[in-house]
Structures are given as C-alpha cells and as structure tokens.
Protein backbone atom coordinates (compact mmCIF):
# COMPACT_ATOMS: atom_id res chain seq x y z
CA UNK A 1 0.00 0.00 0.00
CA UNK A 2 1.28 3.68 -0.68
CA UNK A 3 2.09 5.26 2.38
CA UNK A 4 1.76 9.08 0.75
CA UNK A 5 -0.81 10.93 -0.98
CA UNK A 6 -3.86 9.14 0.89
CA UNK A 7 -6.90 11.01 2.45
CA UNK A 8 -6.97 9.45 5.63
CA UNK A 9 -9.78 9.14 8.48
CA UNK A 10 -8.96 8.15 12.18
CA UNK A 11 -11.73 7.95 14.97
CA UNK A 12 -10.35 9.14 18.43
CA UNK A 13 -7.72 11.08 16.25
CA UNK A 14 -7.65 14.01 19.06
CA UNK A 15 -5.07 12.17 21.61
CA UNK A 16 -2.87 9.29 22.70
CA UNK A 17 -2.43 6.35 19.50
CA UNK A 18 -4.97 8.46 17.46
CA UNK A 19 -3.10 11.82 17.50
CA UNK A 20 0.31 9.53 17.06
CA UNK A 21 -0.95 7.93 13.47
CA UNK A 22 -2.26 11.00 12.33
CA UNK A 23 1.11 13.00 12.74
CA UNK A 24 3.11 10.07 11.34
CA UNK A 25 0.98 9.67 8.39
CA UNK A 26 0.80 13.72 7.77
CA UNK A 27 4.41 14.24 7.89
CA UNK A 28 4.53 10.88 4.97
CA UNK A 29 2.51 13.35 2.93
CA UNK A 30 -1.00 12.56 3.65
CA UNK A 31 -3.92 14.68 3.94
CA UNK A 32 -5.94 13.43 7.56
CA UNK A 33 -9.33 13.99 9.14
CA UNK A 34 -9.32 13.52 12.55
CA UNK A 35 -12.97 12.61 14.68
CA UNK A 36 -13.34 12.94 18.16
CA UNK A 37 -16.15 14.01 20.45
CA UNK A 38 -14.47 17.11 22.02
CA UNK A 39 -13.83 20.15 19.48
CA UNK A 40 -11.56 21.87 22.09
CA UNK A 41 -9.58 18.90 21.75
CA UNK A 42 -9.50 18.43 18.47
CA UNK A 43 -8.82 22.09 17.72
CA UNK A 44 -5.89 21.33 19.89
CA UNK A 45 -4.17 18.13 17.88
CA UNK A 46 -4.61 20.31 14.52
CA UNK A 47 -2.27 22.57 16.03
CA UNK A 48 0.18 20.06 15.59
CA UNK A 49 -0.89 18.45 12.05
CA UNK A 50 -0.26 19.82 8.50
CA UNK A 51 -2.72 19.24 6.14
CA UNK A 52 -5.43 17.99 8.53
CA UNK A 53 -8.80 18.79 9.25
CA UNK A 54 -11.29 17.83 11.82
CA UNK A 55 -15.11 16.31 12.40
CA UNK A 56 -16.72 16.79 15.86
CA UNK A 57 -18.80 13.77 16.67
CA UNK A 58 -19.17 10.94 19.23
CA UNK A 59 -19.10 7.46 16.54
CA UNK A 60 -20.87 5.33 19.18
CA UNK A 61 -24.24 7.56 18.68
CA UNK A 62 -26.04 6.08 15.54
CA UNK A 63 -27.05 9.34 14.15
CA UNK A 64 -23.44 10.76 14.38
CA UNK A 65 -21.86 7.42 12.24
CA UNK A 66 -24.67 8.29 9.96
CA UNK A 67 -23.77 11.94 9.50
CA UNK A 68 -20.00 11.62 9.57
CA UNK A 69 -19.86 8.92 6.94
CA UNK A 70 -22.39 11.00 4.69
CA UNK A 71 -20.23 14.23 5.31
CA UNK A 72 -16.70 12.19 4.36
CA UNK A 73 -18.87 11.01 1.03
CA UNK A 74 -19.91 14.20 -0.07
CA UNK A 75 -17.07 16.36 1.30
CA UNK A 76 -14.28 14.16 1.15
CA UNK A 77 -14.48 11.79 -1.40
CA UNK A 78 -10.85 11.07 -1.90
CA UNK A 79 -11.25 9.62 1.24
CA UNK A 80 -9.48 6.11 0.48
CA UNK A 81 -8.12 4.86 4.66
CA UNK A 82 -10.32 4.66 7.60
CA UNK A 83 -8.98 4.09 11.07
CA UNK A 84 -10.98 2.86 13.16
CA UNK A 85 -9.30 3.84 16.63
CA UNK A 86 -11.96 5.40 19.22
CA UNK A 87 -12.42 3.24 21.83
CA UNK A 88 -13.99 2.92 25.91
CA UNK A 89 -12.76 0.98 28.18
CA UNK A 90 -13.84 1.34 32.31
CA UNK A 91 -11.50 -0.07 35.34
CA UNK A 92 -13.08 -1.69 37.86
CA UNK A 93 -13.40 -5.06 39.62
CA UNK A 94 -15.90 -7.34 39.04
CA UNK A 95 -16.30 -7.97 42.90
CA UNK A 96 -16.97 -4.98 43.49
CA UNK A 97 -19.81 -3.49 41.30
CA UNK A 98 -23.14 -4.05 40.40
CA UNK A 99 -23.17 -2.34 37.19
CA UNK A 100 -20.67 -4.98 34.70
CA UNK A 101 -23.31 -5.07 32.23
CA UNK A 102 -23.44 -1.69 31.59
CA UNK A 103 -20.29 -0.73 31.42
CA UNK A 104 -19.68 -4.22 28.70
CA UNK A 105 -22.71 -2.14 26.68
CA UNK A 106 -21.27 0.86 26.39
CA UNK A 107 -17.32 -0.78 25.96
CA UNK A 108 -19.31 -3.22 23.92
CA UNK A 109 -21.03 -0.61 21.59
CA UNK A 110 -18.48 1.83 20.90
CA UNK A 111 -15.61 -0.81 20.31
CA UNK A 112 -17.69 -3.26 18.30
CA UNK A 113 -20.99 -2.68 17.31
CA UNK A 114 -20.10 1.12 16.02
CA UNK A 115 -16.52 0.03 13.81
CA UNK A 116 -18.98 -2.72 12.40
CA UNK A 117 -21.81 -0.10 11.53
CA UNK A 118 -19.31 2.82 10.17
CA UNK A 119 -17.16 0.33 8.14
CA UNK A 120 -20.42 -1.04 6.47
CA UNK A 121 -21.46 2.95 5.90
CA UNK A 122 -17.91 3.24 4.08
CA UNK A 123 -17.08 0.13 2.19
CA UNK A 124 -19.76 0.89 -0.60
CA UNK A 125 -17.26 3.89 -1.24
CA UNK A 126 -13.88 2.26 -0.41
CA UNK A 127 -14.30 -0.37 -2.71
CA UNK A 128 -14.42 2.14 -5.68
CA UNK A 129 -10.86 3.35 -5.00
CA UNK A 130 -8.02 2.33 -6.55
CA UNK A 131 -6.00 1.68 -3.55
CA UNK A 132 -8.37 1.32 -0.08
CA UNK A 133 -7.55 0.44 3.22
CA UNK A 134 -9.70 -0.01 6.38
CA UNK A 135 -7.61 -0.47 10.02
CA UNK A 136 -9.09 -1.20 12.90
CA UNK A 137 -7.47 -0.87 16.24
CA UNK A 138 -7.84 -3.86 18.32
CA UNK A 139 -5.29 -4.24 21.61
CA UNK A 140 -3.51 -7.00 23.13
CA UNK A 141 -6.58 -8.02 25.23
CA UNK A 142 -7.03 -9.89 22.39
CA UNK A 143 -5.13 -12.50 23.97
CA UNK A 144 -6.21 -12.79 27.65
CA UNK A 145 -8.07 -10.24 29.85
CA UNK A 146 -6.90 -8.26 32.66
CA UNK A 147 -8.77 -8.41 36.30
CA UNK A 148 -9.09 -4.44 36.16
CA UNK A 149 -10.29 -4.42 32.59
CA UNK A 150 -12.66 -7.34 33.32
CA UNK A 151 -15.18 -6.56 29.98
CA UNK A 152 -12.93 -5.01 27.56
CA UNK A 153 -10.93 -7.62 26.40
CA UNK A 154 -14.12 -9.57 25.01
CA UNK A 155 -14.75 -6.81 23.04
CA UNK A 156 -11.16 -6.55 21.51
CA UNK A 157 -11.72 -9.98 20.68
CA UNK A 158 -15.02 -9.44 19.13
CA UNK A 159 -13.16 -6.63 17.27
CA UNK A 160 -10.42 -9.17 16.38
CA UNK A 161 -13.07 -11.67 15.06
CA UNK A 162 -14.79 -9.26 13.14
CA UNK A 163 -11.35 -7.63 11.45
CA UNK A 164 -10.40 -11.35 10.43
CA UNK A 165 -14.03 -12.26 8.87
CA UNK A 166 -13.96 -8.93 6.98
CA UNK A 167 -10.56 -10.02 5.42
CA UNK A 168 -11.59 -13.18 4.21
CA UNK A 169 -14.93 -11.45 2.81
CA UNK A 170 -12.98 -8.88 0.76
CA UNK A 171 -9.92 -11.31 -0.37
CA UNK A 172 -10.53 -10.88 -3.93
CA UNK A 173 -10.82 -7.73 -3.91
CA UNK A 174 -7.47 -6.72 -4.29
CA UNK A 175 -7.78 -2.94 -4.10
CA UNK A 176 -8.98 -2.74 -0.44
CA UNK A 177 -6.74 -4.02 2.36
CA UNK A 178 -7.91 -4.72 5.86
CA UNK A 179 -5.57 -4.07 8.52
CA UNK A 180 -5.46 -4.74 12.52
CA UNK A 181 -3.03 -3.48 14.94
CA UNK A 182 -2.48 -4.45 18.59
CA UNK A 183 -1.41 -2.29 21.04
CA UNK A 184 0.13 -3.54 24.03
CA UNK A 185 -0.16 -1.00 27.42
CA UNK A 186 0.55 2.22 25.47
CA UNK A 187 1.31 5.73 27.74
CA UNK A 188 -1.74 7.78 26.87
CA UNK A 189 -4.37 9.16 28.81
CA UNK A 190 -6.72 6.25 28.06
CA UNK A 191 -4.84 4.11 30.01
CA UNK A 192 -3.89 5.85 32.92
CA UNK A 193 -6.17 4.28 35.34
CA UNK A 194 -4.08 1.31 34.46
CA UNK A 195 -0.65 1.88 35.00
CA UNK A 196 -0.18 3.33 31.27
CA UNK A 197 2.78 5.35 32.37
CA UNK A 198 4.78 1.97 32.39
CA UNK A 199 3.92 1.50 28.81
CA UNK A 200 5.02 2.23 25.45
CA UNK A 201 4.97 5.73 23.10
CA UNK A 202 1.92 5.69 20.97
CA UNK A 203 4.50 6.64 18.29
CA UNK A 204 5.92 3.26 18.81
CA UNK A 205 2.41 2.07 17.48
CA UNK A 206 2.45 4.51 14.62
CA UNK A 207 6.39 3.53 13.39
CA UNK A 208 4.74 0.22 13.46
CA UNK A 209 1.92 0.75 11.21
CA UNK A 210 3.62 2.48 8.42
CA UNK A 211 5.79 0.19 8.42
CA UNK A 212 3.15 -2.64 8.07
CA UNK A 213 1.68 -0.43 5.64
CA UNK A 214 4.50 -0.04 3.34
CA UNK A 215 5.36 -3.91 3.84
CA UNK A 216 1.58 -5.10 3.23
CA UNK A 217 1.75 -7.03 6.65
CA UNK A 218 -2.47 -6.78 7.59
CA UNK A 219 -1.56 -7.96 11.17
CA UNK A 220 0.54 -5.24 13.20
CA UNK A 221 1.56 -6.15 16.88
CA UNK A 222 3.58 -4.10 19.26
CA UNK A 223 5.29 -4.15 21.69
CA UNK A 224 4.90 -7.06 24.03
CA UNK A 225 1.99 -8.34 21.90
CA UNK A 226 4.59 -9.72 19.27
CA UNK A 227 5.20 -12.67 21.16
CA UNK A 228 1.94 -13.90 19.88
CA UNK A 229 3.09 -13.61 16.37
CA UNK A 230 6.16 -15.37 16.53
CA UNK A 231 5.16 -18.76 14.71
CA UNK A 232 3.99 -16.58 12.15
C-alpha cells in the first residue's frame, strides 16, 4: 500500500495512538481527518498536524456514524483509509460493582458494534478506489483479559473476530486491504487508570503501522503483543 498521498480518516484522532498515526501519516505526505467528540480537543491536535482537518462527533451515537460517513462522502471523497481507533474501556473489579453489564454495553457498543456499523457505511465507497484500506485498532486483550479491565478484552476480541471475517470477505478484492493493529499498554491518557505510564509511546504504534503499511503485513503487533506472532 502507498504510504503518501492518501486522504486518511482516524476515529479518536484528538489524543494518545490516534493523534500519534495522524502526525506520522501527515508528515509521509498525507492529507488526515481527525474525529473525536471534544472540538476543544480536536482544535488542539490540529495545532500540531499539516494538512489535517477535523469532524466533531461521538461514533458510538447512531445518528453521528450516519452523519459523519455522509459528510466524508460528499465532502471528502478522496477519502481512500479509515482508522478505526476510538475506543472505551472502564476499570473496575468485578467484585466490586453491580453495574458490569453496563459498562460491557457501552465498551461493547463503541468498540464493536459502532466500527462494524461505520465500516459497512464506508465500504460501498472504499471499494471504488483504486487503492483502499480499512484499520481497525484492536489491543492485546485480544489474547487474555486483565482483572481491572474485566469486559474489555471480550470486546477486543469481538473486534479481532470481526477484522479477520472482513478479510476473508474482501480477499478478492485486491484494491482494499484490511488491517489490525495491537497495542500492548501504550502511555496515553486512556490508560492511565491502568498503569499506562509503564507502557510504550503511541509513536511506537504509529512507526509500526507504516511500516506494516508499506510492507503489506495486515496484522501489526507491538510491543509485548509480538510474542503472539512469533510462529507466524
């Protein structure tokens, strides 16, 4: 895949891995949208982007998928790489709250059920392009869960299940890619509650992806999370 001259979309682009993949891939020469839910934020992060603009809206609201997807159709239609790379994810123990379920909806909903809905709203268009590439953002709770992210992992792994399904689907068609990368602990606000400031740069995860990018390599661990890779 060309790493330059790409109109690029990334969910959650305002911060942490988000804000890290969009300044890699604008200093490669690549024009990027960024989404987020807070516009102070991502006023913020196109401070420190060239060629970038940005689209307010929260992707786990229905309406909002609807309305971004429309807008990058109409507005941007050179739009050719979507990232998906907003997530939720909530800290607690399971022994000690009454509430699981709705936290798993709402982790559930924004890191599953909304990449499935806005990839489906975009692949009508992304198939069309010469060169398309969807990514989705999965983690290494792929692999095993964590006691203080008790629901989150499942829905990495849903994410994970749905990436690898969506590959198989689109095989022949050789002009869209699907990518997934996995993040190990990564230092960014979203993982504070944590420990995140024991993990790796989120530029760490963007070095990566190019470099997957450029090599055609549609599964990117990081970090730690190579070790499940190394039979392949």
């Amino acid at each position: 895949m060309k790493t330059t001259g790409n109109t690029v979309f990334i969910s959650g682009g305002s911060a942490g891995i988000g804000l890290a993949i969009a300044k890699k891939l604008s200093a490669a020469g690549n024009k990027i949208i960024i989404n987020g839910r807070n516009e102070e934020r991502l006023q913020n992060a196109l401070k420190q982007l060239d060629n970038a603009i940005a689209i307010q809206g929260d992707l786990s609201i229905e309406a909002d998928r609807i309305a971004i997807a429309k807008q990058l159709k109409e507005n941007y239609p050179e739009t050719n790489i979507i990232i998906n790379n907003a997530g939720a994810a909530f800290s607690y123990l399971l022994n000690e709250t009454l509430n699981a379920h709705e936290k798993a909806a709402i982790e559930m909903n924004t890191n599953y059920f909304s990449v499935i809905h806005f990839t489906e709203l975009l692949l009508p268009h992304l198939i069309q392009k010469a060169e398309a590439v969807v990514i989705n953002v999965s983690s290494i709770a792929v692999f095993g869960s964590h006691k203080l992210l008790p629901t989150y992992g499942a829905t990495k792994a849903a994410l994970h299940s749905y990436t690898v399904a969506l590959r198989y689907s689109y095989e022949e068609q050789k002009n869209l890619q699907i990518y997934e990368v996995y993040p190990p602990l990564v230092n960014t606000e979203f993982s504070a509650e944590i420990g995140g400031a024991n993990g790796i740069p989120p530029e760490e995860v963007a070095d990566e992806l190019l470099i997957a990018l450029e090599k055609n390599q549609f599964d990117v661990p990081v970090g730690d999370t190579k070790q499940f890779f190394k039979e392949a």
